[in-house]
Protein backbone atom coordinates (compact mmCIF):
# COMPACT_ATOMS: atom_id res chain seq x y z
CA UNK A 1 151.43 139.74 40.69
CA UNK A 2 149.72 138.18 38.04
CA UNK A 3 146.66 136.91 37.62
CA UNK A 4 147.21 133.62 37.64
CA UNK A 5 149.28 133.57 40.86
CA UNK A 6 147.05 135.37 42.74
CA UNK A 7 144.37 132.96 42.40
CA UNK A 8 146.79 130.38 43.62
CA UNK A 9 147.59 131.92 46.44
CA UNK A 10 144.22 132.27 47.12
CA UNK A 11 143.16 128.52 46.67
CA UNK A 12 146.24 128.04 48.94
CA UNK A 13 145.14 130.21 51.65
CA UNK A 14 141.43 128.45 51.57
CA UNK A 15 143.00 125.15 51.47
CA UNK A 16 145.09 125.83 54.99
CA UNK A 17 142.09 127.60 56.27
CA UNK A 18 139.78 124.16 55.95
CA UNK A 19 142.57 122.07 56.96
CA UNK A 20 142.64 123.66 60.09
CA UNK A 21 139.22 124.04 60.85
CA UNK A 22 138.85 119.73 59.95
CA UNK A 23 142.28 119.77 61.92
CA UNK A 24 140.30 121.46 64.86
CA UNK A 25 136.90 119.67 65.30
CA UNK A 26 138.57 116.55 64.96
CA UNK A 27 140.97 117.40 68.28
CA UNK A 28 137.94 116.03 70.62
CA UNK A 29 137.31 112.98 68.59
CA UNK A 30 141.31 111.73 68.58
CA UNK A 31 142.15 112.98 71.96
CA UNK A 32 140.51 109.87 73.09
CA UNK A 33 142.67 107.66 70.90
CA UNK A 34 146.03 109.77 71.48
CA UNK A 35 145.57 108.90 75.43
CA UNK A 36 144.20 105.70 75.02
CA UNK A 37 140.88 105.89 76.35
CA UNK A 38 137.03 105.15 74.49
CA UNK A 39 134.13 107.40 74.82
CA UNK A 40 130.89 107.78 74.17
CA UNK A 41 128.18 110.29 73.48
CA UNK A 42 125.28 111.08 75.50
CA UNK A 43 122.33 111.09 73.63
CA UNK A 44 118.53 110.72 73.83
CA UNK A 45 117.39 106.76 73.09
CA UNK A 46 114.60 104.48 73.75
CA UNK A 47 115.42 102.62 77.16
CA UNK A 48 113.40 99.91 78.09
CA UNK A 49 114.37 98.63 81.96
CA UNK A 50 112.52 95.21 82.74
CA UNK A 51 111.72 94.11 86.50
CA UNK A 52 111.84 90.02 87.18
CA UNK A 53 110.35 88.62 89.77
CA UNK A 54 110.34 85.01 90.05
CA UNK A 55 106.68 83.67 91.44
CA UNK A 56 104.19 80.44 91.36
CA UNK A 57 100.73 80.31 90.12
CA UNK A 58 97.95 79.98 92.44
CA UNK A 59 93.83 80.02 92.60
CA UNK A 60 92.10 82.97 93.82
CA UNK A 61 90.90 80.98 96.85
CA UNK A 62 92.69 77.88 97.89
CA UNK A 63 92.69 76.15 101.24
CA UNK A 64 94.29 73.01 102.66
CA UNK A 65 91.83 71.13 104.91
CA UNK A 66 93.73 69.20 107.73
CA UNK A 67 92.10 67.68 111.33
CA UNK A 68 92.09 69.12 114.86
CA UNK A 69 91.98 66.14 116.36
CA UNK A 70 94.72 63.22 116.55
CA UNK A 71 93.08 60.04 114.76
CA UNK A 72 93.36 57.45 112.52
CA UNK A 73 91.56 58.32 108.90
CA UNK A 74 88.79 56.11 108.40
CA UNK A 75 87.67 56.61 104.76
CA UNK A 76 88.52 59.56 102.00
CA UNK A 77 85.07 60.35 100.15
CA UNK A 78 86.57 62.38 97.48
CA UNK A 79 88.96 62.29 94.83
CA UNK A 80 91.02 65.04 92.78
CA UNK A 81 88.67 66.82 90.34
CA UNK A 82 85.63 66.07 92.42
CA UNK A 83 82.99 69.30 92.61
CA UNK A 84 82.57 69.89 96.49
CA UNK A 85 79.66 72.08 98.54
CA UNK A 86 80.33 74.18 101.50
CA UNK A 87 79.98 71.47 104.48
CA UNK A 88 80.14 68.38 102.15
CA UNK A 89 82.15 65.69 103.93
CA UNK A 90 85.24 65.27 102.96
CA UNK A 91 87.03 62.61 105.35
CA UNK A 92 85.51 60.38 108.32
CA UNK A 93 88.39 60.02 111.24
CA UNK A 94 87.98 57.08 113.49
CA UNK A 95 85.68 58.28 116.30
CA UNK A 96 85.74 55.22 118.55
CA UNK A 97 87.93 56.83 121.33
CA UNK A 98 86.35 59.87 121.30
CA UNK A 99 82.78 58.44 121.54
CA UNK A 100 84.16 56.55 124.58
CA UNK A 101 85.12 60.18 126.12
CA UNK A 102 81.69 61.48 125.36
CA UNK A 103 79.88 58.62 127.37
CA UNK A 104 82.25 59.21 130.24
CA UNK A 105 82.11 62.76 130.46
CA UNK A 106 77.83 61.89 130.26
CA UNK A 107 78.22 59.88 132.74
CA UNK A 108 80.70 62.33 135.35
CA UNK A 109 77.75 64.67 134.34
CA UNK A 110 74.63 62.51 135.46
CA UNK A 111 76.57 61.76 138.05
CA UNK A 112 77.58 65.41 139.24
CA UNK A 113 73.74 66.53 138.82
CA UNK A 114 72.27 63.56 141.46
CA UNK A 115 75.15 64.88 143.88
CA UNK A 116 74.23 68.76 143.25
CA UNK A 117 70.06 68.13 143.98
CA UNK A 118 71.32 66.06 146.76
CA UNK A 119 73.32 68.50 148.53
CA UNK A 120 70.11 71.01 147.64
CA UNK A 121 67.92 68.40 149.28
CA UNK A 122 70.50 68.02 152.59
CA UNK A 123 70.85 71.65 152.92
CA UNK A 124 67.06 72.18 152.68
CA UNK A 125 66.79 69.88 155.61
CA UNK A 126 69.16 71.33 157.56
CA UNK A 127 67.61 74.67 157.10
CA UNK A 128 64.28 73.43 158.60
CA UNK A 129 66.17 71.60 161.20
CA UNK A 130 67.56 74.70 162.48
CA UNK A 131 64.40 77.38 161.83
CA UNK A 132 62.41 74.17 164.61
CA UNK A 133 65.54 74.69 167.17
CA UNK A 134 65.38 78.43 167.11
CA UNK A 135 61.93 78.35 168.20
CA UNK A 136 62.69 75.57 171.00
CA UNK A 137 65.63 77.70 172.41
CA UNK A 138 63.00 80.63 173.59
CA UNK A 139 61.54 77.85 175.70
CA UNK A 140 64.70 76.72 176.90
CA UNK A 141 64.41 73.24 175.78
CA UNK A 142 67.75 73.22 173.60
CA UNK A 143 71.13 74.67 174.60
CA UNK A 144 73.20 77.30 173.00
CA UNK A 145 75.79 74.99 171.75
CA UNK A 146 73.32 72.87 169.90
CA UNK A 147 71.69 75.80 168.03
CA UNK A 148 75.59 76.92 166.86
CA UNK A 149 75.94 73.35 166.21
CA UNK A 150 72.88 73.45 164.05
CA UNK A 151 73.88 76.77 162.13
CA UNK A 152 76.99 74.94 160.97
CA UNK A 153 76.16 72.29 159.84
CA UNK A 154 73.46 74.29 157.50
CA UNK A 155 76.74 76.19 156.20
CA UNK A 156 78.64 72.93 155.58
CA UNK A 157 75.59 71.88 153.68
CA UNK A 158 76.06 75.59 151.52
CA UNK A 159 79.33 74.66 151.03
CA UNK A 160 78.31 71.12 149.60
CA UNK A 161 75.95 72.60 147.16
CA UNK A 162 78.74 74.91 145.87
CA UNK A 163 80.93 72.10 145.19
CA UNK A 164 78.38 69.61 143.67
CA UNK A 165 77.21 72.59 141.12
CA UNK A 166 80.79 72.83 140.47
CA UNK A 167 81.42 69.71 139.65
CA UNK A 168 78.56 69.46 137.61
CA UNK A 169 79.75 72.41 135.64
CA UNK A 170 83.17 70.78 134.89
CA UNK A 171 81.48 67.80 133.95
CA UNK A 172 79.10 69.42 131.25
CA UNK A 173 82.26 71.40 130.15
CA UNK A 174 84.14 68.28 129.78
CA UNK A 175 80.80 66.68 127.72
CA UNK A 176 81.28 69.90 125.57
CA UNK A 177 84.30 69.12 124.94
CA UNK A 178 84.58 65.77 124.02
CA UNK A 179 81.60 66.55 121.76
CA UNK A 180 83.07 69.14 119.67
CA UNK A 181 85.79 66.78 118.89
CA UNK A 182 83.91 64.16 118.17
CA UNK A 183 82.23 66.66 115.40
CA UNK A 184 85.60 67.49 114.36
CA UNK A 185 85.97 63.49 113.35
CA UNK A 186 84.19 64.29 110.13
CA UNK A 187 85.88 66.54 107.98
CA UNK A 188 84.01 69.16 106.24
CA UNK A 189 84.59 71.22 103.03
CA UNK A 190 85.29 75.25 104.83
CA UNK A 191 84.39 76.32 100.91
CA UNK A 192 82.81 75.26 97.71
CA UNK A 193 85.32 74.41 95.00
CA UNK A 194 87.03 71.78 93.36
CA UNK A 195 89.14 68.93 95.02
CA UNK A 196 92.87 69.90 93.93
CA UNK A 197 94.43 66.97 95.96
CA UNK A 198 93.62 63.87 98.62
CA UNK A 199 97.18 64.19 100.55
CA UNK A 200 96.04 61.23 102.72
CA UNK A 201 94.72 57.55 102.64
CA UNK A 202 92.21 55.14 105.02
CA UNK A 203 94.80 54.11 107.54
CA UNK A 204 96.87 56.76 108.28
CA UNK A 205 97.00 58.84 111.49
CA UNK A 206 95.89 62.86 111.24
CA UNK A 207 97.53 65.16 113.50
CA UNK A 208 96.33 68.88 114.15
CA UNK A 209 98.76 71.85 113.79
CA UNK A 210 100.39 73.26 116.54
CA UNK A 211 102.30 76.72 116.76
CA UNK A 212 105.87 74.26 116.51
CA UNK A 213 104.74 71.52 113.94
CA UNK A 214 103.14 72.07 110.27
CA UNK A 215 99.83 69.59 111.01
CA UNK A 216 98.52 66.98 108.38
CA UNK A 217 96.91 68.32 105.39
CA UNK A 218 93.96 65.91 104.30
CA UNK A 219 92.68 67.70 101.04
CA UNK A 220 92.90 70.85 99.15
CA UNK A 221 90.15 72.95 97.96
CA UNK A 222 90.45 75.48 95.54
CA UNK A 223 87.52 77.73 93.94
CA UNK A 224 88.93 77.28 89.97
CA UNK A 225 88.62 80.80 88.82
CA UNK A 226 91.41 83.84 88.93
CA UNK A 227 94.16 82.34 88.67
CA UNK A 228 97.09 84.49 90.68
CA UNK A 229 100.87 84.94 90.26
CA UNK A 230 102.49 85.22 93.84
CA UNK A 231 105.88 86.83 93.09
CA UNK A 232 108.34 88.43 95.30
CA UNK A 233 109.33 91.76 94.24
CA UNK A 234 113.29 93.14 95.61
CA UNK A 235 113.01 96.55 97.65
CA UNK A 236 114.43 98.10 95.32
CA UNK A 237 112.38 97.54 92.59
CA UNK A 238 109.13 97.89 95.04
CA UNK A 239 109.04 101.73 94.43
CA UNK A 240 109.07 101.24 90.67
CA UNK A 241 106.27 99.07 90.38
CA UNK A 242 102.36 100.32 90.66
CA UNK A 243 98.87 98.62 90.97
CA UNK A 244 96.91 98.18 87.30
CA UNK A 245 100.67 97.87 85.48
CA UNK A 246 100.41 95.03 82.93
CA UNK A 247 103.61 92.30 82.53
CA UNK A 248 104.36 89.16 81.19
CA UNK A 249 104.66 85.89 82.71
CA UNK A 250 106.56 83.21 80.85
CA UNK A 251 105.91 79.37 81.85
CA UNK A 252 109.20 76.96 81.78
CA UNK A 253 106.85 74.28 81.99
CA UNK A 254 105.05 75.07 78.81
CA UNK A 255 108.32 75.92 76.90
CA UNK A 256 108.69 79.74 77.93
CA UNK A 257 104.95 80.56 76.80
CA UNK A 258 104.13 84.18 77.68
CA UNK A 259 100.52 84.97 79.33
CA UNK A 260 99.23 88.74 80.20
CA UNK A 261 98.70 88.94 83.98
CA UNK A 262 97.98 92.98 85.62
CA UNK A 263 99.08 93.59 89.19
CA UNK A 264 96.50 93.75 91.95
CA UNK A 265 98.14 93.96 94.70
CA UNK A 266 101.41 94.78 96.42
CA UNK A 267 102.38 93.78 100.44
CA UNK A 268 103.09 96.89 102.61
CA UNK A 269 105.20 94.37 104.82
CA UNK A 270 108.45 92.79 103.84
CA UNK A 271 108.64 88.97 103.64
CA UNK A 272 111.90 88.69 104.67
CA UNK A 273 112.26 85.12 104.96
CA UNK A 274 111.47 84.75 101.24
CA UNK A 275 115.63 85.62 100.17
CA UNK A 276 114.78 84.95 96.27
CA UNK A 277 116.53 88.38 95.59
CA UNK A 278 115.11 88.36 92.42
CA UNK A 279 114.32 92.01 91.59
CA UNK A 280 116.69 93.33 88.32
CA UNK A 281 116.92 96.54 90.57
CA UNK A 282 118.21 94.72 93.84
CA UNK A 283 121.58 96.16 95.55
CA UNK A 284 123.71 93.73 97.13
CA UNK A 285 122.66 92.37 100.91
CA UNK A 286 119.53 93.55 99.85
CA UNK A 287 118.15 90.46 97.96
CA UNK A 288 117.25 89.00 101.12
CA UNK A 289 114.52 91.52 101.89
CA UNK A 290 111.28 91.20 99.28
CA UNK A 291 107.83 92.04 99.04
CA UNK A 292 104.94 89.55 98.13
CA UNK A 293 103.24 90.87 94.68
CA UNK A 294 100.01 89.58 93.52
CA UNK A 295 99.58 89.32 89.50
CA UNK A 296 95.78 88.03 88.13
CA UNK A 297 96.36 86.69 84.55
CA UNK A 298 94.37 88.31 82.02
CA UNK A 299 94.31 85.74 79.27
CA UNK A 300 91.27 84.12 78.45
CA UNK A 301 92.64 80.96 77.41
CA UNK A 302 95.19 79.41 80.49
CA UNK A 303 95.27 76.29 78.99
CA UNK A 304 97.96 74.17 80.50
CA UNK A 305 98.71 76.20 83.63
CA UNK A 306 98.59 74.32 86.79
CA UNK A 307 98.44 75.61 90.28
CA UNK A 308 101.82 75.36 92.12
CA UNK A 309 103.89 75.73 88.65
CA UNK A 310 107.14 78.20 88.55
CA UNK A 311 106.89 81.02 86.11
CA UNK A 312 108.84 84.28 85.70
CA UNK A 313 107.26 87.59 85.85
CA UNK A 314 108.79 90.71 83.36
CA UNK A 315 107.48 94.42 83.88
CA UNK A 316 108.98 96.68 80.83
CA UNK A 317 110.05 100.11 82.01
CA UNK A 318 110.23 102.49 79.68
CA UNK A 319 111.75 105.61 79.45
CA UNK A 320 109.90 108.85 79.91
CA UNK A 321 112.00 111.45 82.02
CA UNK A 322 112.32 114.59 80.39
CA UNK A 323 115.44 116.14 79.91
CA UNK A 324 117.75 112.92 80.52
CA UNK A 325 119.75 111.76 78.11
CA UNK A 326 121.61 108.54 78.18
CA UNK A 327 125.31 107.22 77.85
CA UNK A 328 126.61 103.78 78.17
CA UNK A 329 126.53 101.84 81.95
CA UNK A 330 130.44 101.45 82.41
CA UNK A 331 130.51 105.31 82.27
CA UNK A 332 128.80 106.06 85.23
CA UNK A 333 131.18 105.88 88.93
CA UNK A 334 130.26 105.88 92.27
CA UNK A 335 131.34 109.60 93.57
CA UNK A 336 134.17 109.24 95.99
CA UNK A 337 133.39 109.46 99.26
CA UNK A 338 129.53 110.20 98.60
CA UNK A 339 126.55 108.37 99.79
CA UNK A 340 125.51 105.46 97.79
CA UNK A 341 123.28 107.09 96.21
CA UNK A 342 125.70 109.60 94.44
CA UNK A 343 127.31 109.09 90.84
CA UNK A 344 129.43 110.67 88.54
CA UNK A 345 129.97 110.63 84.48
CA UNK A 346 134.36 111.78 83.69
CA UNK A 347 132.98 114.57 80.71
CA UNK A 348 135.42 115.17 77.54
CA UNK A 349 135.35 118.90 76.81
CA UNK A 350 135.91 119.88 73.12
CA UNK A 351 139.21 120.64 73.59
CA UNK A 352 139.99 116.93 75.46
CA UNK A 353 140.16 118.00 78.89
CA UNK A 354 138.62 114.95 81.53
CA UNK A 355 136.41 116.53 84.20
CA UNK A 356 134.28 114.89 86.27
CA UNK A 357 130.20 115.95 86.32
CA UNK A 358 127.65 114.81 88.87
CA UNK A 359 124.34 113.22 87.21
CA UNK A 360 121.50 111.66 89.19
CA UNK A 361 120.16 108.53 87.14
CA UNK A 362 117.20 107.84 85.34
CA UNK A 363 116.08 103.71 84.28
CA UNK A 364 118.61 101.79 82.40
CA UNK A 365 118.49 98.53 80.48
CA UNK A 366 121.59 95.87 79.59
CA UNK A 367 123.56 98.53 77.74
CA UNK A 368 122.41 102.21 78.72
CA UNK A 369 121.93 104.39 81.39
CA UNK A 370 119.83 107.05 81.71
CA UNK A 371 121.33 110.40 83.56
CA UNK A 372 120.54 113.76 84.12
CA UNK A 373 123.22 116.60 84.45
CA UNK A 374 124.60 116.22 80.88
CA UNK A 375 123.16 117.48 77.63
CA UNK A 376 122.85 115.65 74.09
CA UNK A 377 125.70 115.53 72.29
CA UNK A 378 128.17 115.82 75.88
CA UNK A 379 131.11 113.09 75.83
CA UNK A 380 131.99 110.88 78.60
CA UNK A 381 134.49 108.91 79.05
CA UNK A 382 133.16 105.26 78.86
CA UNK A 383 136.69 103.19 79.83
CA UNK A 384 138.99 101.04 79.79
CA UNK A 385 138.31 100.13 82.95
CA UNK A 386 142.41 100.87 84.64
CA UNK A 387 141.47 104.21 83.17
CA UNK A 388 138.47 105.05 84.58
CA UNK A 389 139.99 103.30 87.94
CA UNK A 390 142.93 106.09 87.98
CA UNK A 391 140.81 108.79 87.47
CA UNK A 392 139.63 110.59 91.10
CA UNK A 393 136.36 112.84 91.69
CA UNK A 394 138.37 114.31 94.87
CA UNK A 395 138.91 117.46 92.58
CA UNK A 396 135.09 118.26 91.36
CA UNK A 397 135.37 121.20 89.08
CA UNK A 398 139.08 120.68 88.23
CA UNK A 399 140.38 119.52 84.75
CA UNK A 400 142.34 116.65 84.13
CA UNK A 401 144.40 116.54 80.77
C-alpha cells in the first residue's frame, strides 16, 4: 500500500471515529426532539422566592374612645390633630337624667338610714321592755303568755333591723351606681397622644358596646410614633418567615413607593376569620386560615403614610440549601398516589430512557424550582403538558422509552 493511501485510510478511519462519538453524545440531546418532548437541565441558580402579605398601617398605640352610658353628646372639645393628656376631657354627654337618678337613689338612701336607726331604736325598746317583765314574772305579777309575747315581738324588731340595713345597703349601692355613670358622662382621654379623628357631633346619641352590637366610637387616640404594618401571613408561608427578617412594603397610595419595615412579631393563633389568602406559599382551601404579622417600618422619613392606608408587604427568599439544584416548575409532578407532600421530576438518562426520580423541594420563584434528589447537569423532562400527563410514577425504578 502506498504511502499516500495509507494516510487516507487513516484520515478516513479518524473521520468515522469522531462522527460517531458527535453521533453519540448528541443521542440524549435529540431524543427529546425525535419523541416530541422538551427538557431541561438541572442546574445550580440564584432563586429568589418572595412572600406577600397584604396588610394596613397602624400606630404603635391606638385606641378608639366610645361611652358606657346611653346619652345624647353634649359638646366635642377636641378636634383632629389636637395634642391630648392622659384624663383630658374629651366629650361632655348630657347628664341631666342621670343626675336625676343620683338624687333619687340619695334620697331611697336617706330614707333607708332613718328606717334602719329606727328599727335600732324599736328593738332597743323592746329589749328593755322584756329584761322589766322577766323580773316581774318571779313575783308573779305577769303571765307566761305575756313574757313569750314579749320575746317575740323583740325578734320581730331583729328582723326589722335586718331589713332596714338591707335596704339601706341597696340604696347606697344604687347611689354608687348612678354615680359612676354619671362620671362616665364626661369622656376622658385612656392615653396621651394625638386626636386621629372626632367620629361624632353635639347632638347625637352615644351608645355603649355590648357583646352583640359594635358601640359608638367618639374619638380616636393614637400615640404618633412606630408606625406598624398589620399583615396576615398564609399557613403556609408562616413557617418560612422569622422575627428580625427585613421586607419591603410598597404604598398604592403613594404610587407603589417602597419603605423598609423588620418583623416584630408573629401570632401563635390563627385568625381565621381574616380569609385574605394572601401568602405566595398558600395551598388551596388553605387561604382561609392566616396569621396576624406585625412589621415596624424602619425608615426615618414616612412622609405621606397615613394610618388605616393598604400597602403590600414582600419578604425575598433566597436560596441557600446545599446540595439542591434547580430545574424548571412544570417539571416537577405530584407522585401518584403519595401524600401531598410527595413529588417527582420524569429524569432523561444519556441514552433517552424516561424514568421517574423522587426529589423533595427546596424555595422556588416564577420560573424555577429548587429540588433535591438530582445532581447538576441531570435532565428532566419539563413537558408538553399531554406528555407529562401520560407518563405514570406507578412503576418507580422502571424505564420508559
Amino acid at each position: 500500500m502506498s504511502r499516500s493511501r495509507l494516510i487516507a485510510s487513516l484520515l478516513l478511519a479518524l473521520v468515522f471515529v469522531i462522527g460517531s462519538v458527535f453521533l453519540y453524545s448528541s443521542k440524549s440531546e435529540d431524543a427529546a426532539a425525535k419523541i416530541g418532548y422538551q427538557s431541561a437541565v438541572a442546574k445550580s441558580r440564584d432563586i429568589v422566592s418572595t412572600i406577600i402579605a397584604d396588610g394596613k398601617v397602624e400606630f404603635e398605640s391606638q385606641v378608639a374612645v366610645s361611652s358606657e352610658v346611653i346619652s345624647k353628646v353634649e359638646s366635642v372639645l377636641v378636634k383632629p390633630g389636637d395634642v391630648v393628656t392622659k384624663g383630658q376631657v374629651l366629650v361632655l354627654l348630657d347628664d341631666k337624667q342621670i343626675k336625676a337618678q343620683v338624687s333619687q337613689s340619695q334620697f331611697s338612701l336617706d330614707a333607708g338610714r332613718s328606717e334602719a336607726a329606727k328599727a335600732r331604736v324599736m328593738l332597743e325598746l323592746a329589749k328593755q321592755k322584756l329584761s322589766r317583765m322577766k323580773g316581774l314574772i318571779d313575783r308573779h305579777y305577769i303571765s307566761q303568755d305575756d313574757l313569750e309575747t314579749q320575746e317575740n315581738q323583740v325578734l320581730q324588731a331583729k328582723q326589722s333591723l335586718r331589713t332596714a340595713i338591707a335596704n339601706q345597703e341597696l340604696a347606697r349601692a344604687s347611689l354608687d351606681e348612678s354615680q359612676e355613670l354619671l362620671r362616665k358622662t364626661v369622656i376622658r382621654a385612656p392615653i396621651a397622644g394625638t386626636v386621629l379623628s372626632v367620629d361624632t357631633t353635639a347632638g347625637e346619641t352615644a351608645v355603649p358596646s355590648t357583646q352583640s352590637f359594635a358601640g359608638t366610637a367618639l374619638v380616636k387616640i393614637a400615640k404618633m410614633g412606630q408606625l406598624l404594618i398589620k399583615a396576615d401571613v398564609g399557613e403556609a408561608d408562616v413557617n418560612r418567615i422569622s422575627i428580625g427578617e427585613h421586607a419591603k412594603v410598597y404604598f398604592p397610595a403613594l404610587n407603589g413607593v417602597a419603605m423598609n419595615a423588620r418583623l416584630v412579631r408573629i401570632a401563635l393563633a390563627a385568625d381565621t376569620n381574616s380569609g385574605n389568602g394572601t401568602g405566595t406559599g398558600a395551598s388551596p382551601g388553605s387561604g382561609s386560615v392566616n396569621f396576624p404579622a406585625t412589621f415596624a417600618l424602619t425608615d426615618v422619613d414616612a412622609k405621606g403614610i397615613r394610618t388605616g392606608m393598604s400597602c403590600r408587604v414582600e419578604l425575598a427568599r433566597r436560596n441557600g440549601n446545599e446540595g439542591m439544584v434547580s430545574v424548571p416548575v412544570q417539571a416537577i409532578r405530584p407522585a401518584a398516589g403519595g401524600a401531598e407532600d410527595q413529588f417527582i421530576v420524569w429524569k432523561i438518562s444519556g441514552g433517552g430512557e424516561i424514568a421517574p426520580v423522587k426529589v423533595v423541594l427546596g424555595i422556588a420563584d416564577d420560573t424555577y424550582q429548587e429540588v433535591s434528589g438530582l445532581k447538576s447537569g441531570d435532565r428532566v423532562v419539563t413537558g408538553p403538558a399531554d406528555f407529562l400527563n401520560q407518563l405514570r410514577d406507578d412503576r418507580l425504578g422502571h424505564n420508559r422509552k
